[in-house]
C-alpha atoms as a PDB file:
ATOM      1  CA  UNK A   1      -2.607  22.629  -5.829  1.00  0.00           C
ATOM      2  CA  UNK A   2      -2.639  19.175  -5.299  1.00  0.00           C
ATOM      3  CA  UNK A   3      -3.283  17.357  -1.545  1.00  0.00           C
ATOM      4  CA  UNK A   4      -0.223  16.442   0.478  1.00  0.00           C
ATOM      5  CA  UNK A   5       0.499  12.751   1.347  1.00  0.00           C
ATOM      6  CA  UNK A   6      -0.741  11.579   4.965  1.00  0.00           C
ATOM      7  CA  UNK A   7       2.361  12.145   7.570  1.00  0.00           C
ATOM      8  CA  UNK A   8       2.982   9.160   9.301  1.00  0.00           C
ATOM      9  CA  UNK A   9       5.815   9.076  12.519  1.00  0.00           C
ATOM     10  CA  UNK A  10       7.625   6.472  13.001  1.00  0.00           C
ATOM     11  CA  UNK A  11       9.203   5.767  16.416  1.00  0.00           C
ATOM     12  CA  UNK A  12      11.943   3.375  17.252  1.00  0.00           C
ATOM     13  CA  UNK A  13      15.161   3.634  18.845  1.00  0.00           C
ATOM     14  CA  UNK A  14      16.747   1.153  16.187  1.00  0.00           C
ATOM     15  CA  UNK A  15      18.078   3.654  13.437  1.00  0.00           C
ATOM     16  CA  UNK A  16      17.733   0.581  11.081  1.00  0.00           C
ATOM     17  CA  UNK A  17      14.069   0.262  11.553  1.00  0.00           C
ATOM     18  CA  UNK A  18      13.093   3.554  10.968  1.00  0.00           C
ATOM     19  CA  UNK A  19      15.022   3.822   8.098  1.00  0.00           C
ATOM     20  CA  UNK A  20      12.897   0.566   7.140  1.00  0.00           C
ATOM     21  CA  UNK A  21       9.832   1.705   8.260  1.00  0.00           C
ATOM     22  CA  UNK A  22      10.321   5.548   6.529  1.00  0.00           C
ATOM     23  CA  UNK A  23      11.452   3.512   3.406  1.00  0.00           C
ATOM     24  CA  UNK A  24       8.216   1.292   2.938  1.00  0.00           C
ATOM     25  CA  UNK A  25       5.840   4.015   3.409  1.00  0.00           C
ATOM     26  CA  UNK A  26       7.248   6.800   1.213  1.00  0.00           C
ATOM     27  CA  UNK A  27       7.107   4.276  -1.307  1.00  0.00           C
ATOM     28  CA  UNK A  28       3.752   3.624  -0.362  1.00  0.00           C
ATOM     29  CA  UNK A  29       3.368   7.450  -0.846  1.00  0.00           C
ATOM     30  CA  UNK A  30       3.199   8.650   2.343  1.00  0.00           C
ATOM     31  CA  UNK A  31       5.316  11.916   4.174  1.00  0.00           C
ATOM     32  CA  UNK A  32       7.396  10.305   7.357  1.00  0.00           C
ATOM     33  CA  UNK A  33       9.073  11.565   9.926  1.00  0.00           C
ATOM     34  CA  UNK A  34      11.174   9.296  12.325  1.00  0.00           C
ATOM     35  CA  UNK A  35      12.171   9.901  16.132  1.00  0.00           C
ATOM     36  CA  UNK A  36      14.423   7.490  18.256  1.00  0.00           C
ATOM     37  CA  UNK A  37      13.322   9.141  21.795  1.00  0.00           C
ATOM     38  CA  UNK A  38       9.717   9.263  23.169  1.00  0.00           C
ATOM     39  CA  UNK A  39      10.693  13.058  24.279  1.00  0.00           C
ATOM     40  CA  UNK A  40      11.018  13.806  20.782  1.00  0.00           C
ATOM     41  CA  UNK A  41       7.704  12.288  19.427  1.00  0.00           C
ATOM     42  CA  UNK A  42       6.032  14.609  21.747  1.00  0.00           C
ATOM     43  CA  UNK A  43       8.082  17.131  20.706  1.00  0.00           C
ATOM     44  CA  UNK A  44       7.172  16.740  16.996  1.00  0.00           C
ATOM     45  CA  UNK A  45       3.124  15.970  17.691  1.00  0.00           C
ATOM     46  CA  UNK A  46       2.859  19.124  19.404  1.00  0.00           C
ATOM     47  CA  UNK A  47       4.428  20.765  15.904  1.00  0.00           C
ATOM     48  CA  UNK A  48       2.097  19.168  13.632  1.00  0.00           C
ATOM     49  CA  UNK A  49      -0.712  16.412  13.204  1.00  0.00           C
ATOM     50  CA  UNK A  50       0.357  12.778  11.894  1.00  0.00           C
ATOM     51  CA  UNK A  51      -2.650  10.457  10.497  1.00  0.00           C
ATOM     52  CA  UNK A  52      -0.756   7.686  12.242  1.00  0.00           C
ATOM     53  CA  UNK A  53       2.312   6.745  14.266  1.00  0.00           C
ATOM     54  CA  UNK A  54       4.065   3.739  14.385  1.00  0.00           C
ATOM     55  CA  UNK A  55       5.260   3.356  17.984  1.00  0.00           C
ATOM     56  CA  UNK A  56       8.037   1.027  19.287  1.00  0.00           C
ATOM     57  CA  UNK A  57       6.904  -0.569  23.044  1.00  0.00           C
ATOM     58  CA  UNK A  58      10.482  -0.412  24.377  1.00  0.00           C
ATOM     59  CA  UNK A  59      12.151   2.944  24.493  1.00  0.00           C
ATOM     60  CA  UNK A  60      15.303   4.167  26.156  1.00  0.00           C
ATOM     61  CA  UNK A  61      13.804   7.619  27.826  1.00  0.00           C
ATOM     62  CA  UNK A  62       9.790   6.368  27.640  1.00  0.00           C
ATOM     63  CA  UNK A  63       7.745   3.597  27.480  1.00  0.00           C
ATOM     64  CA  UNK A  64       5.973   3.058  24.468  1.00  0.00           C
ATOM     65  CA  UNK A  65       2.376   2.346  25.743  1.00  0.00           C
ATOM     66  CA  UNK A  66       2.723   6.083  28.312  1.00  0.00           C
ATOM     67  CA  UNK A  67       3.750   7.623  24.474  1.00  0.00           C
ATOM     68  CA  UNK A  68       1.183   5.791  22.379  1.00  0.00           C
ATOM     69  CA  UNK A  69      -1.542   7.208  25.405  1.00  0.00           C
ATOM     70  CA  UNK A  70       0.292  10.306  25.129  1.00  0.00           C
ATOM     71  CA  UNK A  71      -0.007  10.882  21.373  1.00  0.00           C
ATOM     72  CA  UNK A  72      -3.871   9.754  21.317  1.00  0.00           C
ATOM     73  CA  UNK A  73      -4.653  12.499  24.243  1.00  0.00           C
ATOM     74  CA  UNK A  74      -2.973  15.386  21.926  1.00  0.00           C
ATOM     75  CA  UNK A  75      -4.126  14.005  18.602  1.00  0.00           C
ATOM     76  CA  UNK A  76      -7.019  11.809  19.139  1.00  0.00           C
ATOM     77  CA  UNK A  77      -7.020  10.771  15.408  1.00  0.00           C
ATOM     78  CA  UNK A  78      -4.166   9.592  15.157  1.00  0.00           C
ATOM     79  CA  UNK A  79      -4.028   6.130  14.261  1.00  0.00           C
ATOM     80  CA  UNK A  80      -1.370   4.288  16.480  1.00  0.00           C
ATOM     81  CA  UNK A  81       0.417   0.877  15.239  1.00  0.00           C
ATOM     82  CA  UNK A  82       2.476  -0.564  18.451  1.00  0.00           C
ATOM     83  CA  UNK A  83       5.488  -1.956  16.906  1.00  0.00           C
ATOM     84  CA  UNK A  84       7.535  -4.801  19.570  1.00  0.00           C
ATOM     85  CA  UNK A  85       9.811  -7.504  19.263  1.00  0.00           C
ATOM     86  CA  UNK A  86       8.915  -8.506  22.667  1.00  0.00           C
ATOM     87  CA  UNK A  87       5.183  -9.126  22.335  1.00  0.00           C
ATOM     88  CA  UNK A  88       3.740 -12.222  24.364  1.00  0.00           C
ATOM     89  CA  UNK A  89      -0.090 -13.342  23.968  1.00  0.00           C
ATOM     90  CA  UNK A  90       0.146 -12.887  27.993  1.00  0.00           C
ATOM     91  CA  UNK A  91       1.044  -9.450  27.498  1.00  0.00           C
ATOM     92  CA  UNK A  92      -1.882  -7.726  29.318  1.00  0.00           C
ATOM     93  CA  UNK A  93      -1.060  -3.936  28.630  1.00  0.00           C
ATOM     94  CA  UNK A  94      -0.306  -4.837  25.032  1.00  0.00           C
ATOM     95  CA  UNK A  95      -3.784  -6.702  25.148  1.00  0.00           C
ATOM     96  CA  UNK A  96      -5.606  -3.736  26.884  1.00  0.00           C
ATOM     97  CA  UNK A  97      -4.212  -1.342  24.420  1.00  0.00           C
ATOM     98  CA  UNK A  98      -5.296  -2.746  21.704  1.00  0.00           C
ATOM     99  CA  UNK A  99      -8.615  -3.635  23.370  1.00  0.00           C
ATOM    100  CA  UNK A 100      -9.740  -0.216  24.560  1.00  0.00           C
ATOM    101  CA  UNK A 101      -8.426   0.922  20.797  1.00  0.00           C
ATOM    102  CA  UNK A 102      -5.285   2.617  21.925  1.00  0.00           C
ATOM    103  CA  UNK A 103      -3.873   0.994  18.864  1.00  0.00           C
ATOM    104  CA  UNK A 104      -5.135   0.527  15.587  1.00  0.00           C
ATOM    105  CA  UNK A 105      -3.131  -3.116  15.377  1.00  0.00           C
ATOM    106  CA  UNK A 106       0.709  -4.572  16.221  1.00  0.00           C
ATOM    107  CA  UNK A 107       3.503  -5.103  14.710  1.00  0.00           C
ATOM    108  CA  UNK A 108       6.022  -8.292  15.510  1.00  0.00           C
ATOM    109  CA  UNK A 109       9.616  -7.773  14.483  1.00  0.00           C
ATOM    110  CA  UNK A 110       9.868  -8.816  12.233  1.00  0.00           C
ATOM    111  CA  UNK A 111       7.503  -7.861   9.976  1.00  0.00           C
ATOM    112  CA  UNK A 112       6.719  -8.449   5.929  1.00  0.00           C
ATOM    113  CA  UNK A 113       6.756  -5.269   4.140  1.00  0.00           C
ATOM    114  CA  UNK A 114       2.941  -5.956   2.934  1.00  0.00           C
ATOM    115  CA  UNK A 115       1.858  -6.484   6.384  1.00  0.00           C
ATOM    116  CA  UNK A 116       3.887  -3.040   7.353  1.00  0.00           C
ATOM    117  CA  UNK A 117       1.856  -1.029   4.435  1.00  0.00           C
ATOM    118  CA  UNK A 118      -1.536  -2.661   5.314  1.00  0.00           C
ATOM    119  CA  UNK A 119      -1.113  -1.360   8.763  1.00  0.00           C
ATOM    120  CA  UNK A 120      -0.128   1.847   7.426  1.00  0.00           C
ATOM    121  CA  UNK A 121      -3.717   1.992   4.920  1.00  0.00           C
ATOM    122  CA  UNK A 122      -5.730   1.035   8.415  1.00  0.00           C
ATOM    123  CA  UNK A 123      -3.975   3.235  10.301  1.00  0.00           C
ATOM    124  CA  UNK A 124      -4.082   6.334   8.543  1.00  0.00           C
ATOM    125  CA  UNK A 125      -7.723   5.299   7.361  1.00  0.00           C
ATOM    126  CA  UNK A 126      -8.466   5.876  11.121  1.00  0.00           C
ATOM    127  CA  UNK A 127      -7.746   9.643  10.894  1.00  0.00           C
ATOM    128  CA  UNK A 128     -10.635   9.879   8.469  1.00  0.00           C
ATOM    129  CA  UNK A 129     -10.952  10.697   4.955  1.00  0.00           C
ATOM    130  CA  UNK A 130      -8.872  14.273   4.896  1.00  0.00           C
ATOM    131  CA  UNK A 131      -5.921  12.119   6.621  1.00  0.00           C
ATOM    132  CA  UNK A 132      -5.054  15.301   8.521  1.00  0.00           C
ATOM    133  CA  UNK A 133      -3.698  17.219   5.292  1.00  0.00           C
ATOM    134  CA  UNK A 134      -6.839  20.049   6.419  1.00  0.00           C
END
């Protein structure tokens, strides 16, 4: 039997960009799931473990730093990419985030699809070698 692909979540209100994101890394031969709620990542983390989670910063019912903090407290190695179109260098909880390694790295909208699947690698590569699929 052979080993499943790392599941990655993808979380974004924008239908559009999940159906981006969830494109880019099944090609890159990954299992994805998408949510456009915060209540529903939770929802789906407490089902099953994800290698790594690519988290939106602005979301209609949550905001995406409380879910990214959320997320690492249930699945610790999970590796979390914050995903904005909003980001400023003055940021500070976006800086702190990524500073105290909430996240594993950012991602501007918009993105290049190579920079979207190298985040994905180091991401997932942060839930160590069995990449959840135990």
């Amino acid at each position: 039997m052979g080993q499943a692909s790392p599941r990655i979540l993808v979380v974004d209100d924008e239908p559009d960009m999940c159906w981006v994101l969830e494109n880019i890394m099944r090609r890159a031969g990954y299992t994805v799931t998408t949510a456009t709620r915060g209540e529903r990542a939770l929802k789906l983390i407490a089902e099953e473990p994800y290698a790594a989670a690519f988290v939106d910063a602005k979301l209609p019912d949550m905001d995406g730093l409380r879910l990214a903090a959320s997320i690492r407290q249930r699945q610790p190695r999970t590796g979390i990419v914050l995903i904005s179109g909003y980001f400023y260098q003055e940021d500070t909880s976006i800086n702190e985030g990524l500073e105290q390694g909430l996240f594993v790295g950012f991602l501007a909208k918009p993105f290049d699809l190579e920079q979207a699947r190298r985040l994905a690698r180091k991401a997932v590569e942060h839930a160590g070698p069995d990449g959840f699929n135990i």
